[in-house]
N, C-alpha and C. Protein backbone atom coordinates (compact mmCIF):
# COMPACT_ATOMS: atom_id res chain seq x y z
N UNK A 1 32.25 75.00 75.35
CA UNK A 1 32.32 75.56 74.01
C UNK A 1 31.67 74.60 73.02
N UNK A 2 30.62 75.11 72.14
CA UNK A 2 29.90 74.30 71.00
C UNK A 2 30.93 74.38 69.88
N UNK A 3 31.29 72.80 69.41
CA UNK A 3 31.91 72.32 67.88
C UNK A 3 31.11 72.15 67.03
N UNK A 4 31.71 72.37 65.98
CA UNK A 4 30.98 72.03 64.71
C UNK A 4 30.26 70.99 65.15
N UNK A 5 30.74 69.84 65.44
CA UNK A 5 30.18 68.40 65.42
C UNK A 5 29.42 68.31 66.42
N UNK A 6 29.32 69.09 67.23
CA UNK A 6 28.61 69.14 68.39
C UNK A 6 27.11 69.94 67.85
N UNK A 7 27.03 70.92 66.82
CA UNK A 7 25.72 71.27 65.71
C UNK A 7 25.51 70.36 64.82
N UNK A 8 26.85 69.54 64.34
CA UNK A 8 26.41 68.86 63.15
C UNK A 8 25.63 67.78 63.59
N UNK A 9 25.64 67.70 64.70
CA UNK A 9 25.14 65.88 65.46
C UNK A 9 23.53 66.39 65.79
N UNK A 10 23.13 67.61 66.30
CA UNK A 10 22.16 67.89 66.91
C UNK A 10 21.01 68.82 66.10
N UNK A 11 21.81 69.12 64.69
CA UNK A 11 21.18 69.10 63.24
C UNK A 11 21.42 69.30 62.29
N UNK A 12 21.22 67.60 62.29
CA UNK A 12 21.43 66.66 61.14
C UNK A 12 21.05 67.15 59.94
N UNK A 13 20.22 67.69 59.51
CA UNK A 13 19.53 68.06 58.86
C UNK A 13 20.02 69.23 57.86
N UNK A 14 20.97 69.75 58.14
CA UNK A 14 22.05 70.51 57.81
C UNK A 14 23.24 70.16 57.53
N UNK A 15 24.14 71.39 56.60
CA UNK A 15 25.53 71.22 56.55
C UNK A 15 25.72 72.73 57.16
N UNK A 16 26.63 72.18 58.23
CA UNK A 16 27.35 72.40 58.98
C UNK A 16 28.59 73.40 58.67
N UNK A 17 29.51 74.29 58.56
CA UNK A 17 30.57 74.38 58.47
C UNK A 17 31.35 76.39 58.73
N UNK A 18 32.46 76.27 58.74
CA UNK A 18 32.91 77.79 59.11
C UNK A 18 34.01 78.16 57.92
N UNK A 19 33.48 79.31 57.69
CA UNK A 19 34.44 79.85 56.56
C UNK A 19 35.98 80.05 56.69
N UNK A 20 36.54 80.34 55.97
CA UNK A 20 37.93 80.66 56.13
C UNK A 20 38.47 82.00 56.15
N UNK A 21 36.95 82.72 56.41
CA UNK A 21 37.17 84.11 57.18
C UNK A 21 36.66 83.92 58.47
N UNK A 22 36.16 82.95 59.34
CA UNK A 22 35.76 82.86 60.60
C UNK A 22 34.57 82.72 60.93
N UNK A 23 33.10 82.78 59.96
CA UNK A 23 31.89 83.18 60.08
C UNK A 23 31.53 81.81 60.14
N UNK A 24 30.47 81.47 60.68
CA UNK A 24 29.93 79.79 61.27
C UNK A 24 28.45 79.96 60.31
N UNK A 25 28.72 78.99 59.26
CA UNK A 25 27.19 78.89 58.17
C UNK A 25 26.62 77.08 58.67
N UNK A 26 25.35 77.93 57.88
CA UNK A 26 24.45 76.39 57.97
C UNK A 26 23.53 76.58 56.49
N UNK A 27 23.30 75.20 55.79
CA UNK A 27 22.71 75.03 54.61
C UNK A 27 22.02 73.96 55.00
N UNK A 28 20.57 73.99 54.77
CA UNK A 28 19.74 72.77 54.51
C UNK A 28 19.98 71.93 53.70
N UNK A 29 19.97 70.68 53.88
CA UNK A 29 19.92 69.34 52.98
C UNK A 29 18.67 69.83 51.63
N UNK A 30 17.59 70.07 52.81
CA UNK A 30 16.84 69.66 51.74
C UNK A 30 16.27 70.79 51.06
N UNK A 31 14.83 70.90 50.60
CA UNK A 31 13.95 71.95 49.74
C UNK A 31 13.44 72.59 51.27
N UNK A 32 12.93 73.66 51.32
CA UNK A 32 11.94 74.13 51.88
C UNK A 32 11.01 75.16 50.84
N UNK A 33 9.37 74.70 51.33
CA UNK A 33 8.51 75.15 50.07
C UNK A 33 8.57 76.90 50.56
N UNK A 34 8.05 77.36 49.03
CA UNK A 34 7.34 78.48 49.25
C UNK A 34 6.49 79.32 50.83
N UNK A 35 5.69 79.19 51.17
CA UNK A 35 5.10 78.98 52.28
C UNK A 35 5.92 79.16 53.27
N UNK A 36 6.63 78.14 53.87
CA UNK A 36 7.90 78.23 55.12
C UNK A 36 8.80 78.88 54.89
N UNK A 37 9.37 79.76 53.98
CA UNK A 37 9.87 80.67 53.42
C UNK A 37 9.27 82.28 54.04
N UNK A 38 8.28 82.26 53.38
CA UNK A 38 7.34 83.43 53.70
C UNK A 38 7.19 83.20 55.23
N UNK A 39 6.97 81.90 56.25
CA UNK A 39 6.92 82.42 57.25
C UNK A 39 8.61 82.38 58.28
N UNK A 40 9.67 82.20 57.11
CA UNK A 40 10.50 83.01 58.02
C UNK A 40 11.74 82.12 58.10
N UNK A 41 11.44 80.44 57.33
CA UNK A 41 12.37 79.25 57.64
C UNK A 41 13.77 79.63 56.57
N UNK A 42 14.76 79.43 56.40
CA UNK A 42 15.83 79.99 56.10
C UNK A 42 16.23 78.80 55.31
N UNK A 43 16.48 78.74 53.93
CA UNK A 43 17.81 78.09 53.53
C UNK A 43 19.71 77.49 54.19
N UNK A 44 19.90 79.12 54.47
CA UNK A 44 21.26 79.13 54.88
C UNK A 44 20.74 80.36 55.67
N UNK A 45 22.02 79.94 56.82
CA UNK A 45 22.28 81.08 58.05
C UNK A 45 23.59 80.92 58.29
N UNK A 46 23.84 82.36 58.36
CA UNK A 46 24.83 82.69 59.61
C UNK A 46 25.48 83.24 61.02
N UNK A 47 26.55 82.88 61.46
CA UNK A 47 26.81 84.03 62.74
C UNK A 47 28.13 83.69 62.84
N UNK A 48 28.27 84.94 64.04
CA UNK A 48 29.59 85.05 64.42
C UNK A 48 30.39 84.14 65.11
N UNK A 49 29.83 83.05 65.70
CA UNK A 49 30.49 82.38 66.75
C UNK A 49 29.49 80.90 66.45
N UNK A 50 30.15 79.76 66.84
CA UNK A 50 29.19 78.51 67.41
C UNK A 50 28.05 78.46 68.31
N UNK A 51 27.75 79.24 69.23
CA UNK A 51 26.77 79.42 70.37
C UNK A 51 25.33 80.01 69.76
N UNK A 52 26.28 80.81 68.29
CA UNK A 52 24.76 82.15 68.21
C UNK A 52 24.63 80.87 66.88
N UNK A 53 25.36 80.32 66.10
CA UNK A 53 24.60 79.32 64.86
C UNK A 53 23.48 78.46 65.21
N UNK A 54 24.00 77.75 66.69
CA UNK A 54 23.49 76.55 67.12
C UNK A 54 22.37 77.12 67.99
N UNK A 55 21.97 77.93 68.17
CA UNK A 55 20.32 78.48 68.48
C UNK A 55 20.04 79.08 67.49
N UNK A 56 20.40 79.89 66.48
CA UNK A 56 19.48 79.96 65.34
C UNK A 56 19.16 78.62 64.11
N UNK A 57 19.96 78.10 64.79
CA UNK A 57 18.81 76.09 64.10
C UNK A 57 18.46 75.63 65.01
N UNK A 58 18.08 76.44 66.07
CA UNK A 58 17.33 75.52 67.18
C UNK A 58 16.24 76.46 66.91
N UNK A 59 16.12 77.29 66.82
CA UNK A 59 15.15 78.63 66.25
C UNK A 59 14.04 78.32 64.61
N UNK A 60 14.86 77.44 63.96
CA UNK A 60 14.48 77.44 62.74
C UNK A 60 14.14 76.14 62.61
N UNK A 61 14.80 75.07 63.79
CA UNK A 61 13.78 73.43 63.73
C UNK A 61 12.40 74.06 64.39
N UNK A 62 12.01 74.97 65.48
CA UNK A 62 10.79 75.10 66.13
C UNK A 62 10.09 75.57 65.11
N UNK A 63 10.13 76.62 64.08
CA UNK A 63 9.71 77.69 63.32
C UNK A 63 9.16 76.59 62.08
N UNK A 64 9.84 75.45 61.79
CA UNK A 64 10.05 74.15 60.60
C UNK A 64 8.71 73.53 61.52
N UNK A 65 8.72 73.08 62.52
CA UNK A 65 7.69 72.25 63.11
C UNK A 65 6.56 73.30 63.17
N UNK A 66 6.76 74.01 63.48
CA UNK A 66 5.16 74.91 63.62
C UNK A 66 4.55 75.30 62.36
N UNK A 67 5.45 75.36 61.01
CA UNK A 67 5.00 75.37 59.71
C UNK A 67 4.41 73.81 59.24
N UNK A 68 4.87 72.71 59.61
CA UNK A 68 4.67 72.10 59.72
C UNK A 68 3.00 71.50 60.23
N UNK A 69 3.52 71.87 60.97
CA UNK A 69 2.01 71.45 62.23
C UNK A 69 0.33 72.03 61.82
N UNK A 70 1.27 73.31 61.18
CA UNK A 70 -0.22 74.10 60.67
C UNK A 70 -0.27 73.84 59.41
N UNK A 71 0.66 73.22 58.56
CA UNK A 71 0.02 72.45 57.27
C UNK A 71 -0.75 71.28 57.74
N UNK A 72 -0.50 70.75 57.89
CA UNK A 72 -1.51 69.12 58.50
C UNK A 72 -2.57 69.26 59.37
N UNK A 73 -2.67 70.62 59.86
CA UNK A 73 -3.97 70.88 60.44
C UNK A 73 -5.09 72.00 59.35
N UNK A 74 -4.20 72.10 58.09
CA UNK A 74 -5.01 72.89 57.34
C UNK A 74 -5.03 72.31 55.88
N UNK A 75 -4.55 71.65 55.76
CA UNK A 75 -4.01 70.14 54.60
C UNK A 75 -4.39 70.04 53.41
């Protein structure tokens, strides 16, 4: 079974936490621009359970690096 701390450790990069109706959120630390937006990178997410949060920020670090990758190759 995935814990909070067990997402919060594996991204960092986030806050972490579950409501006090049961729903499992995630908020970025930081900005994300315009651009990574449009292609799809998320502020805040949610889900129903720990298993489905902690692949949709494993979903949204790949989606962050590939926005990424194609800024610095188009710069």
């Amino acid at each position: 079974m995935t814990t909070l701390e067990d997402i919060a450790r594996d991204h960092a990069g986030w806050i972490i936490w579950r409501s006090d109706v049961g729903r499992w959120w995630a908020t970025r630390r930081g900005p994300v621009n315009l651009d990574a937006i449009r292609r799809g990178c998320a502020m805040t997410l949610d889900a129903d359970d720990p298993e489905a949060l902690a692949a949709a920020l494993t979903a949204q670090a790949e989606l962050t690096a590939a926005v990424a990758a194609d800024a610095a190759t188009t710069g």
